[in-house]
N, C-alpha and C. Protein backbone atom coordinates (compact mmCIF):
# COMPACT_ATOMS: atom_id res chain seq x y z
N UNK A 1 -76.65 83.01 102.22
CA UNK A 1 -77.90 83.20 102.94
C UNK A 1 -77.59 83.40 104.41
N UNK A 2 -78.20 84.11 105.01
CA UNK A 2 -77.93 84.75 106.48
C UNK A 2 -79.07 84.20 107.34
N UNK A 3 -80.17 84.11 106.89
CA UNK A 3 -81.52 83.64 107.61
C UNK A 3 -81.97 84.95 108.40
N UNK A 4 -81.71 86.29 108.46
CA UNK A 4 -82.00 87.15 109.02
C UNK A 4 -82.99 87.87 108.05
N UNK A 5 -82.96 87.91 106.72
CA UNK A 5 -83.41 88.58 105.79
C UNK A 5 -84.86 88.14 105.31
N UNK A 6 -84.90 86.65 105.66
CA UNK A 6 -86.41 85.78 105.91
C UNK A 6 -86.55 85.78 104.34
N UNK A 7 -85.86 85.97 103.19
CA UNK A 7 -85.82 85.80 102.01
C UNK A 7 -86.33 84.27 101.54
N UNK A 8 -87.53 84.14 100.42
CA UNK A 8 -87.89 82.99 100.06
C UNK A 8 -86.81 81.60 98.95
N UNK A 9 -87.58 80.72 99.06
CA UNK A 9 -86.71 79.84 97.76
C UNK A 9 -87.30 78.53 97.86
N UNK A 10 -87.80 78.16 96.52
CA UNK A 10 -88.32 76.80 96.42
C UNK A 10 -89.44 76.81 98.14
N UNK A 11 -89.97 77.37 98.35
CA UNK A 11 -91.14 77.75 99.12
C UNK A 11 -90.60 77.71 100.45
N UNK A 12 -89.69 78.35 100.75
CA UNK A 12 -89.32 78.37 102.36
C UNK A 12 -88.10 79.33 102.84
N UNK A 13 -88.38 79.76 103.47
CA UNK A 13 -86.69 81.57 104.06
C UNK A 13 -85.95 80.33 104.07
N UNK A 14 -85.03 81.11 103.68
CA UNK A 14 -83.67 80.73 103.94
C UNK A 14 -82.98 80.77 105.54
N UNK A 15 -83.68 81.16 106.48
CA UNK A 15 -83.74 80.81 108.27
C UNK A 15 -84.52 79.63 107.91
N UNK A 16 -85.13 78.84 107.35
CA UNK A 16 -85.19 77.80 107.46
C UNK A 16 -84.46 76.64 107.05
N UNK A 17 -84.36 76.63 105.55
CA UNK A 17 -82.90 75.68 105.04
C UNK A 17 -81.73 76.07 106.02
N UNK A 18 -80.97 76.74 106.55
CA UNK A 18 -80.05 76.69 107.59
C UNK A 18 -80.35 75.81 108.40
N UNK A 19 -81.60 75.91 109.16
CA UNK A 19 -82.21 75.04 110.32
C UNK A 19 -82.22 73.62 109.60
N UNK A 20 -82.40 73.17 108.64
CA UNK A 20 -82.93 72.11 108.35
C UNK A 20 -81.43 71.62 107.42
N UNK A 21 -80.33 72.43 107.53
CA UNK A 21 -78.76 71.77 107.20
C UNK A 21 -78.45 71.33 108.74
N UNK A 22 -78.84 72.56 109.67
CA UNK A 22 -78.14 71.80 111.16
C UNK A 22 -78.71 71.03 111.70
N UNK A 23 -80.01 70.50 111.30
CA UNK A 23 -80.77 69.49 111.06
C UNK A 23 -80.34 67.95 110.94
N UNK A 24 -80.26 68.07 109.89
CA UNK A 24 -78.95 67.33 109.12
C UNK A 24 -78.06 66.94 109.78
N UNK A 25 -77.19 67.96 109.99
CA UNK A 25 -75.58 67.34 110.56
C UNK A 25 -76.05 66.24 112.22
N UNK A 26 -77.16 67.10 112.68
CA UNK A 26 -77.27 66.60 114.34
C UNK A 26 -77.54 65.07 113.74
N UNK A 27 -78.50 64.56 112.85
CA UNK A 27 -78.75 63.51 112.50
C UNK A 27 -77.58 62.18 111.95
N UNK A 28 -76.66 63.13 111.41
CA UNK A 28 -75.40 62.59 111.07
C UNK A 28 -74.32 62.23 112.29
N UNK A 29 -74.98 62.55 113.72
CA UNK A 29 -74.14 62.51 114.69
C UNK A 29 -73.59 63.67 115.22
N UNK A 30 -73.72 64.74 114.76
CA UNK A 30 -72.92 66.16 115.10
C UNK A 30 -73.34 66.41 116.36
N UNK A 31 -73.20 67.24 117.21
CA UNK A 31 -73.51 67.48 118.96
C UNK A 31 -73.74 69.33 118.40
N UNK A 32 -75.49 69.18 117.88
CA UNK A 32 -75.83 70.22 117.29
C UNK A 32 -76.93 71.05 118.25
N UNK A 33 -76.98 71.99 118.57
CA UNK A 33 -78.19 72.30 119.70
C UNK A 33 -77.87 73.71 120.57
N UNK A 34 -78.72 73.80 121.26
CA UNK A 34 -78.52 74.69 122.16
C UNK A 34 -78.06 74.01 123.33
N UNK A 35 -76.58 74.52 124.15
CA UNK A 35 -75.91 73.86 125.15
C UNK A 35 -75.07 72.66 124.42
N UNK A 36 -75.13 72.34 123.30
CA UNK A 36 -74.48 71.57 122.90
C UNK A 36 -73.17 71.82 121.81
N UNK A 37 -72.00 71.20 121.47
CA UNK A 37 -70.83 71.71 121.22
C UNK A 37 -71.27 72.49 119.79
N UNK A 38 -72.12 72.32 119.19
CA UNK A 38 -72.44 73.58 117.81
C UNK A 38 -73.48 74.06 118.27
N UNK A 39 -73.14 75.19 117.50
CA UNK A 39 -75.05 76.09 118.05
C UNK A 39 -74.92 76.22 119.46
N UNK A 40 -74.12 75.68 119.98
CA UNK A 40 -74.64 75.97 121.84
C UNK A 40 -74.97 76.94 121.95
N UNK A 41 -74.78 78.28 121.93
CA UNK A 41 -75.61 79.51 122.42
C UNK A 41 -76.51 79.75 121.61
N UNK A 42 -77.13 79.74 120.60
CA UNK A 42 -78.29 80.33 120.09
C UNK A 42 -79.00 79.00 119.77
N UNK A 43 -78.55 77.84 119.56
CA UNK A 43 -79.69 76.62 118.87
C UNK A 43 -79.31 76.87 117.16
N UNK A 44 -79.93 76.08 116.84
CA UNK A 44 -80.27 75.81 115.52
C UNK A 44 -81.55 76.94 115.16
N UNK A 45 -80.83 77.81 114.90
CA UNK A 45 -81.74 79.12 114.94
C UNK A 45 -82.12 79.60 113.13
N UNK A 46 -81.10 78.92 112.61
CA UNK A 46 -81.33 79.59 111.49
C UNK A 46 -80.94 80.92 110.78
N UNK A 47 -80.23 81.81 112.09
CA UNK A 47 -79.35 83.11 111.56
C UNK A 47 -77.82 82.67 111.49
N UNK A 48 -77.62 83.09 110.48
CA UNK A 48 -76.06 82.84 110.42
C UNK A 48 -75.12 83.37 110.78
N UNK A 49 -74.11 82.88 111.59
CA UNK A 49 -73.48 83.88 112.18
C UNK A 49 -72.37 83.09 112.37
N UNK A 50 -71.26 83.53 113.58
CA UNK A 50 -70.15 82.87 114.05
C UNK A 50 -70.35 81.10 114.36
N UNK A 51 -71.60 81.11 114.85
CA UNK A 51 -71.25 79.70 115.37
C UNK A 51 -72.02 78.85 114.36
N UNK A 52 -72.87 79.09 113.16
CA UNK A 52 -72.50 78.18 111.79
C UNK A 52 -71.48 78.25 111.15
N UNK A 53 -70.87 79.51 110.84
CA UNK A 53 -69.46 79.55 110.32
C UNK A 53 -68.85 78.07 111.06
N UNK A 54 -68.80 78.20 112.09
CA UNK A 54 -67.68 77.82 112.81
C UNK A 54 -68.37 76.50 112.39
N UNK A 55 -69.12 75.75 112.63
CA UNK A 55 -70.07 74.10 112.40
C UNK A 55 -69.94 74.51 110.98
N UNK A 56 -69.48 75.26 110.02
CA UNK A 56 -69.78 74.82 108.91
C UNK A 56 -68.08 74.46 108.86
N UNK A 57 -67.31 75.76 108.83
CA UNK A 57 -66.00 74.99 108.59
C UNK A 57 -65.36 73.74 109.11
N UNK A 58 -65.76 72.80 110.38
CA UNK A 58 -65.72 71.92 111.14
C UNK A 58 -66.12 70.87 110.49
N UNK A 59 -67.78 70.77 109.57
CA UNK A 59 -67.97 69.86 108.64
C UNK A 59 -67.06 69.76 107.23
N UNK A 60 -66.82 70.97 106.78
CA UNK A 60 -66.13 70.97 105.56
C UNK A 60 -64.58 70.49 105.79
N UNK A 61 -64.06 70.62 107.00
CA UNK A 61 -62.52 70.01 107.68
C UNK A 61 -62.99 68.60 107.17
N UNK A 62 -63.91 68.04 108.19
CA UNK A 62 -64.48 66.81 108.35
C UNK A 62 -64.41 66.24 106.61
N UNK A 63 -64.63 66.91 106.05
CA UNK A 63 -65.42 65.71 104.69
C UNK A 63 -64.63 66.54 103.92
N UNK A 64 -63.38 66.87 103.82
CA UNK A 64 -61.94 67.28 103.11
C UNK A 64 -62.66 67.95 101.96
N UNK A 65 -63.69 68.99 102.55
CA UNK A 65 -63.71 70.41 101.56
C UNK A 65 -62.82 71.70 101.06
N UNK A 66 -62.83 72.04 100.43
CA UNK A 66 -62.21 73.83 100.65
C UNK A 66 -62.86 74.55 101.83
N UNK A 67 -62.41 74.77 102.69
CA UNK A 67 -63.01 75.19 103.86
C UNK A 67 -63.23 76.85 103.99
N UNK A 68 -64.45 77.56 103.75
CA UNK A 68 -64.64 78.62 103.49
C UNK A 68 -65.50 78.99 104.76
N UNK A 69 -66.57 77.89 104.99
CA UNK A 69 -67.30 79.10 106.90
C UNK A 69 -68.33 78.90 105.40
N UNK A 70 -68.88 79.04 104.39
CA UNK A 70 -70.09 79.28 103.85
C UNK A 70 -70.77 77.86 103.93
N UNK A 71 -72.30 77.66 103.45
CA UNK A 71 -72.53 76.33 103.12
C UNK A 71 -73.22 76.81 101.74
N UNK A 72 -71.85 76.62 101.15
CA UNK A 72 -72.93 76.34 99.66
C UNK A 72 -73.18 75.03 98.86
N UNK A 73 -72.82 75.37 97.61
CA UNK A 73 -73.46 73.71 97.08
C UNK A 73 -72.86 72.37 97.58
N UNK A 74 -71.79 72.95 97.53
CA UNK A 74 -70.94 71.37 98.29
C UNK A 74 -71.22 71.15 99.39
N UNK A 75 -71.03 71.76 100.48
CA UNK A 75 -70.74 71.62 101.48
C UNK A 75 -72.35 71.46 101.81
N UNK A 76 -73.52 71.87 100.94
CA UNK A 76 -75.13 71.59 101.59
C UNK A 76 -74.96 69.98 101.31
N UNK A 77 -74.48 69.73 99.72
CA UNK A 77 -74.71 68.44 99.42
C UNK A 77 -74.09 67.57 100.57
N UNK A 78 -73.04 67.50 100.56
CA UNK A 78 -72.11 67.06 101.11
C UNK A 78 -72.93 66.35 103.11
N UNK A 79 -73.82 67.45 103.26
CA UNK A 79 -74.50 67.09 104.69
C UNK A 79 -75.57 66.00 104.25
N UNK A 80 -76.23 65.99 102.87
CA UNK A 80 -77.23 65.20 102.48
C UNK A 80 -76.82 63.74 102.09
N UNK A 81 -75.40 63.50 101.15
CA UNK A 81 -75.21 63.01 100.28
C UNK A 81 -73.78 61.86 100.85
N UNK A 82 -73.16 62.63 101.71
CA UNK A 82 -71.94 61.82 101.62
C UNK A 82 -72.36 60.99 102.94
N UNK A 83 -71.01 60.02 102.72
CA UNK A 83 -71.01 59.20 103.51
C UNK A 83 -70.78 59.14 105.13
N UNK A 84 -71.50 59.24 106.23
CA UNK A 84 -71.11 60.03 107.54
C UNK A 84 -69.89 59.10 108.11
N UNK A 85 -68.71 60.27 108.06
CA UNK A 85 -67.35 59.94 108.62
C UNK A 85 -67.33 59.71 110.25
């Protein structure tokens, strides 16, 4: 999911579940935001691009994933579910 395409699921674009994973991580402690060390230039915007790649592979380092830059099932669960390192 890219969040550019505004594509639906379980009643909401997918620019929104992005927003509401980096959501997530900021809550878990992450330094998530605009001006802040993820997302700093665009925010928690919800398009996917270099700098979720980059906050995604950083979480998936973090919580000893296969580190791919995507957030799929693991790596969504994984922001919901695991234990914050």
């Amino acid at each position: 999911m890219s969040g550019a395409n505004e594509r639906c699921f379980r009643g909401h674009t997918d620019r929104y579940w992005l927003q509401q994973w980096g959501t997530q991580l900021a809550r878990r402690g992450w330094s998530v935001g605009k001006g802040k060390t993820w997302l700093g230039s665009a925010g928690n915007d919800g398009i996917y691009g270099a700098e979720y790649r980059a906050l995604a592979e950083a979480f998936q380092r973090d919580q000893h994933l296969d580190v791919d830059g995507l957030i799929g099932a693991n790596t969504w669960s994984a922001a919901f579910k695991n234990p914050v390192t």
